[in-house]
Protein backbone atom coordinates (compact mmCIF):
# COMPACT_ATOMS: atom_id res chain seq x y z
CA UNK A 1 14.65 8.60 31.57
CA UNK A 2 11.91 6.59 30.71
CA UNK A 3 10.19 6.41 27.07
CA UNK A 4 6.77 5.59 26.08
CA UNK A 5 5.58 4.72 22.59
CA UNK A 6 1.83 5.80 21.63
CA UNK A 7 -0.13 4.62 19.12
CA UNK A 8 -2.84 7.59 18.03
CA UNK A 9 -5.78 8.68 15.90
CA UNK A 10 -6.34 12.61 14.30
CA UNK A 11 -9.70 13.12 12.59
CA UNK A 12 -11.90 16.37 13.07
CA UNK A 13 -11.47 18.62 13.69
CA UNK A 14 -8.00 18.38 15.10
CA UNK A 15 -7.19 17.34 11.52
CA UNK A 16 -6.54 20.58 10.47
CA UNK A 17 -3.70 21.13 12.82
CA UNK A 18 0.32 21.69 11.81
CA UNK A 19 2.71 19.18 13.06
CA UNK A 20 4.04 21.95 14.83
CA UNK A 21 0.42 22.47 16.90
CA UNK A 22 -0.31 18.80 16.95
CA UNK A 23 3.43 18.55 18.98
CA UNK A 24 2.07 21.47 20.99
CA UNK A 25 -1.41 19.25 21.63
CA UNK A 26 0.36 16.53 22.82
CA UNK A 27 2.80 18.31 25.22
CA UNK A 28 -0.35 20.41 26.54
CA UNK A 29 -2.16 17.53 27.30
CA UNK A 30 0.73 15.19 29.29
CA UNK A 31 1.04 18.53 31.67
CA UNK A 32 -2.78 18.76 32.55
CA UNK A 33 -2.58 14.69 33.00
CA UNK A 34 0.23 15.73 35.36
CA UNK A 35 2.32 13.20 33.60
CA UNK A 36 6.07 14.53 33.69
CA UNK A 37 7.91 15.23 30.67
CA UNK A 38 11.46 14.47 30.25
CA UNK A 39 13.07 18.21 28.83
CA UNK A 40 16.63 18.49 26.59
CA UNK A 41 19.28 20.03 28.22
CA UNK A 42 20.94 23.87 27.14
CA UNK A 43 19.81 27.30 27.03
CA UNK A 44 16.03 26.72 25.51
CA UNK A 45 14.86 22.90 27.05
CA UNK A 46 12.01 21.20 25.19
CA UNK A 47 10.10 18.15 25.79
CA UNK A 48 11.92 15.27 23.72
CA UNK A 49 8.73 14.26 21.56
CA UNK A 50 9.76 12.77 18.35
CA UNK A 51 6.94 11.40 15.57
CA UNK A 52 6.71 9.00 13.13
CA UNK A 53 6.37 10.75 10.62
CA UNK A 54 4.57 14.18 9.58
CA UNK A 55 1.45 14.39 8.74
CA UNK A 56 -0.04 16.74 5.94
CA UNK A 57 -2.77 19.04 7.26
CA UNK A 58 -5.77 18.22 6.26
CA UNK A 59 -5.32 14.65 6.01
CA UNK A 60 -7.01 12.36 8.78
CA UNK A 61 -5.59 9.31 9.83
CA UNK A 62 -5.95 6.31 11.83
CA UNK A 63 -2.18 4.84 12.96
CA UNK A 64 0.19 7.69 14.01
CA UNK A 65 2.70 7.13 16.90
CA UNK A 66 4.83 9.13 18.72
CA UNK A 67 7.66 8.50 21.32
CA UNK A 68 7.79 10.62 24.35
CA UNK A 69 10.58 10.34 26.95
CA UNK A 70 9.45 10.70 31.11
CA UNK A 71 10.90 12.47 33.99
CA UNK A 72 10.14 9.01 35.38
CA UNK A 73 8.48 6.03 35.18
CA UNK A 74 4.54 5.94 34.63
CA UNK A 75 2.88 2.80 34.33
CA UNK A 76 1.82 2.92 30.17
CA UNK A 77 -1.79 2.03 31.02
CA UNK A 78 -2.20 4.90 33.65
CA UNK A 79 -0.70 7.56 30.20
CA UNK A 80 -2.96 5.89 28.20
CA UNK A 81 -5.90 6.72 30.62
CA UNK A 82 -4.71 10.02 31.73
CA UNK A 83 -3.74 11.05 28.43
CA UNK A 84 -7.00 10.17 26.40
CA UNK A 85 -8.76 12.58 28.64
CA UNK A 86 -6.59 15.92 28.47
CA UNK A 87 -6.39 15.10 24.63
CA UNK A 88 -8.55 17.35 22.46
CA UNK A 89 -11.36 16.25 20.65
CA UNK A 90 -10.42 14.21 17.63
CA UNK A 91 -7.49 12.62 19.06
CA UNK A 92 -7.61 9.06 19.99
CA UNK A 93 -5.11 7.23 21.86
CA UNK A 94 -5.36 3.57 21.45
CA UNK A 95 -2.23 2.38 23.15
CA UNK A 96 0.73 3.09 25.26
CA UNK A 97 4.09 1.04 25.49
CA UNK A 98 7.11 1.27 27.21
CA UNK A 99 10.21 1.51 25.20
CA UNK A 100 13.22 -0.56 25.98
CA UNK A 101 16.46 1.13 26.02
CA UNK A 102 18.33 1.23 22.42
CA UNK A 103 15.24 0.80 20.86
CA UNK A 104 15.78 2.45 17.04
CA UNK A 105 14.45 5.16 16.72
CA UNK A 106 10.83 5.45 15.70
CA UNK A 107 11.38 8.25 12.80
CA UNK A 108 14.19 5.61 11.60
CA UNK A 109 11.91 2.32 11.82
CA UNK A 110 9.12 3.38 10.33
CA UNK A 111 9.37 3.40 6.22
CA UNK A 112 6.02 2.31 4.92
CA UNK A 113 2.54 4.29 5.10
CA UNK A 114 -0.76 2.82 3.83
CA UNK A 115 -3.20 5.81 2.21
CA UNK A 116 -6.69 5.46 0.96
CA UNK A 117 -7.58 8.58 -1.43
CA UNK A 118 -11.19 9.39 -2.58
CA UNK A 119 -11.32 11.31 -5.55
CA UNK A 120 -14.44 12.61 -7.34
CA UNK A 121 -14.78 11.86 -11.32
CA UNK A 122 -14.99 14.39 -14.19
CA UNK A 123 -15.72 11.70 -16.51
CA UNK A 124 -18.30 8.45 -16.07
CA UNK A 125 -15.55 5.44 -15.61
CA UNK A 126 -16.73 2.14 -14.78
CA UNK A 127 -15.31 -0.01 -12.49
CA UNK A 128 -13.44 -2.09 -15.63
CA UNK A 129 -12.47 1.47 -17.08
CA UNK A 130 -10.08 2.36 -13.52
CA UNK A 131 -8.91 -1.36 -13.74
CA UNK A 132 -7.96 -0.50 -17.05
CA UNK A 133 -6.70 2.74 -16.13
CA UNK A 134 -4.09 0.97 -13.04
CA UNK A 135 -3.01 -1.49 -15.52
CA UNK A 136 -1.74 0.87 -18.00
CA UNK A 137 -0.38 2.77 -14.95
CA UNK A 138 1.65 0.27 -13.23
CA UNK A 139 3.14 -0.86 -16.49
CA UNK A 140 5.07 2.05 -16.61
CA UNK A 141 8.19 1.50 -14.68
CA UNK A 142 9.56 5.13 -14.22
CA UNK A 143 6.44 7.60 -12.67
CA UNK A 144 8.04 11.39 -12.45
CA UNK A 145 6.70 13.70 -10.69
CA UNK A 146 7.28 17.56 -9.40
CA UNK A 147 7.99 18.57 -5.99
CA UNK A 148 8.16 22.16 -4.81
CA UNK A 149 10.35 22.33 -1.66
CA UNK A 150 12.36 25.23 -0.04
CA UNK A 151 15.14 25.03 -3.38
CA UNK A 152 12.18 25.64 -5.75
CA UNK A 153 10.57 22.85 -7.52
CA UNK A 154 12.55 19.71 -8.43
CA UNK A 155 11.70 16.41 -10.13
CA UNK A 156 11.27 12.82 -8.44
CA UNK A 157 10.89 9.65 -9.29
CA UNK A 158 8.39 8.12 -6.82
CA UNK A 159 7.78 4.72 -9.11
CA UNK A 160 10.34 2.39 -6.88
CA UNK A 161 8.51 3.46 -3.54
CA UNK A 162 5.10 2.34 -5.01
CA UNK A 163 4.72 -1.32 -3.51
CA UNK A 164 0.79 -2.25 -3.77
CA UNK A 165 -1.89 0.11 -5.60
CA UNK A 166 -5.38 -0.79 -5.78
CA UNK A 167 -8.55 0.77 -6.88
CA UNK A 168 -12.51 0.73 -7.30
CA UNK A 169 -15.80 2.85 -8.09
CA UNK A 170 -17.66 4.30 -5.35
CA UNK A 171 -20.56 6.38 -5.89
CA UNK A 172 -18.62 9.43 -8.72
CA UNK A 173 -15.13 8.62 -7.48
CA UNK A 174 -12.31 6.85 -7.86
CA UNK A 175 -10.97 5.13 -4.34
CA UNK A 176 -7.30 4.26 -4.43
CA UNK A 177 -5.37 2.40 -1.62
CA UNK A 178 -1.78 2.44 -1.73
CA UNK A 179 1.13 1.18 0.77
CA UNK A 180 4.79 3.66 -0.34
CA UNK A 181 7.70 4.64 1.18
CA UNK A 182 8.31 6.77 3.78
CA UNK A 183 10.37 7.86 6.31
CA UNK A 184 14.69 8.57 5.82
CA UNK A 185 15.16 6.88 2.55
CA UNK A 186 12.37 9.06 1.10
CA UNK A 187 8.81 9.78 0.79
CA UNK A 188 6.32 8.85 -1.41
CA UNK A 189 2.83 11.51 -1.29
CA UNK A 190 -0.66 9.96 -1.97
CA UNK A 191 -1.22 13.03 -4.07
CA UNK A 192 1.62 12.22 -6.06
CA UNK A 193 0.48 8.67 -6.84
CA UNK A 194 -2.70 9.73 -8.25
CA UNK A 195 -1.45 12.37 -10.15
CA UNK A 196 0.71 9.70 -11.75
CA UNK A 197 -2.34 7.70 -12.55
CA UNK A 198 -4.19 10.57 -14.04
CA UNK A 199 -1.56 10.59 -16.22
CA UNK A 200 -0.38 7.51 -17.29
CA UNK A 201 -3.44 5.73 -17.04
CA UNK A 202 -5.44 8.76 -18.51
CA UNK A 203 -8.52 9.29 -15.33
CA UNK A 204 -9.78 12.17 -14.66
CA UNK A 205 -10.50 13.40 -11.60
CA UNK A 206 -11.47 16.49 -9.46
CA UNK A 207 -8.16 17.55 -7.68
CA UNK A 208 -9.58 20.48 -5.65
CA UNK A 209 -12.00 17.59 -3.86
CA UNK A 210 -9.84 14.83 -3.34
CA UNK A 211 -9.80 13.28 0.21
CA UNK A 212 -6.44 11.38 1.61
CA UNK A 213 -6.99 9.10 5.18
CA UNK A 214 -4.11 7.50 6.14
CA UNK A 215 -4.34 3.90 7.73
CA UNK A 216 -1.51 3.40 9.17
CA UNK A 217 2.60 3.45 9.59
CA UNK A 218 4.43 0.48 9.31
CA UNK A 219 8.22 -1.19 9.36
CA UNK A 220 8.81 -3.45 6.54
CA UNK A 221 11.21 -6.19 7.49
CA UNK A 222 11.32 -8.57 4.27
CA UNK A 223 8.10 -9.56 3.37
CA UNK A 224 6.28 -8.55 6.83
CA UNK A 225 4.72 -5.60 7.93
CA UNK A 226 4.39 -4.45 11.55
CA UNK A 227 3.47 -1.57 13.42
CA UNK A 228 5.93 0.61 15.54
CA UNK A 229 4.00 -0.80 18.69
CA UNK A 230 4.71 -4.69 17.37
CA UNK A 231 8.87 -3.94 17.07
CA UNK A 232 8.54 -3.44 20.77
């Protein structure tokens, strides 16, 4: 078996795809580059293709990865190559790495995502007014929030997994860019965070128009931040 990391881009319109279909894209795409997939054993074999993390429809972002394990080995530069062009349009593949064995996990690694929401004002706030409006925000040290999931909805408190928050006026909208947790220990939603500031720092904002780009996936060790593809 032989495992290749890949860093990747989604923006329209492939955007709009499920996890499910983007995991459907990708295994697609490695058969027409005639690049053989390693399969699970049993009664119903699948490619082993295991993400980062999920990503929300809708949302477009700019550092996803994905590990994919080979029938055999492929030099990364050739998937790369190959790959990019049986991709459909909107997906970018900007690099391919081979994964040493006992390599953690990638879903495990990864615990930080960086967001940058765009959401249009209801009211005229100036850029000292959202300053304002963090401040009072971030000085609250317990944010809940409600979560509908499969059990119904349930409450969370997303404050701890808030680690930088920043903000300015563009044009009639508020930008935001965040960096929260993610991955096993929990998950921390972009959507969440601004609702949070709506609230507690009293903004208001058009939530049927608000858009979410995600910059990238990252493992924190202490104080530094790397990608999945710099761990290797």
């Amino acid at each position: 078996m032989f495992r290749v990391r890949i860093a990747f881009s989604k923006q329209d319109p492939v955007r709009w795809l499920s996890h499910l279909d983007t995991q459907k894209a990708f295994e697609r795409a490695m058969r027409r580059a005639a690049i053989p997939l390693a399969f699970s054993e049993g009664f119903n074999p699948h490619p082993k293709i295991a993400f980062a993390s999920a990503l929300a429809v809708g949302i477009v972002s700019f550092g996803e990865y994905v590990d994919i394990d080979l029938a055999e080995s492929v030099d990364p530069e050739a998937v790369k190559e190959r790959l990019q062009k049986a991709m459909p349009e909107g997906f970018g593949i900007h690099g391919v790495k081979a994964v040493p064995p006992g390599t953690q996990a990638l879903m495990a690694a990864v615990n930080r995502a960086q967001y940058r929401l765009r959401a249009p004002l209801q009211e005229p706030f100036d850029e000292a007014a959202i300053s304002e409006a963090l401040t009072r925000s971030l000085a609250e040290t317990s944010w809940l929030v409600e979560r509908e999931g499969k059990k119904g909805v349930s409450t969370r408190e997303i404050r701890p997994g808030l680690f930088q928050l920043s903000g300015s006026r563009t044009d009639d909208a508020v930008l935001l860019e965040m960096l929260v947790q993610t991955g096993s220990e929990g998950n921390v939603r972009p959507e969440e965070v601004l609702e949070a500031v709506c609230r507690y720092g009293r903004l208001l904002v058009d939530r049927e128009r608000v858009r979410i780009l995600r910059l990238g996936l990252f493992v924190a060790q202490g104080e530094r931040l790397l990608t999945p593809m710099d761990v290797l």
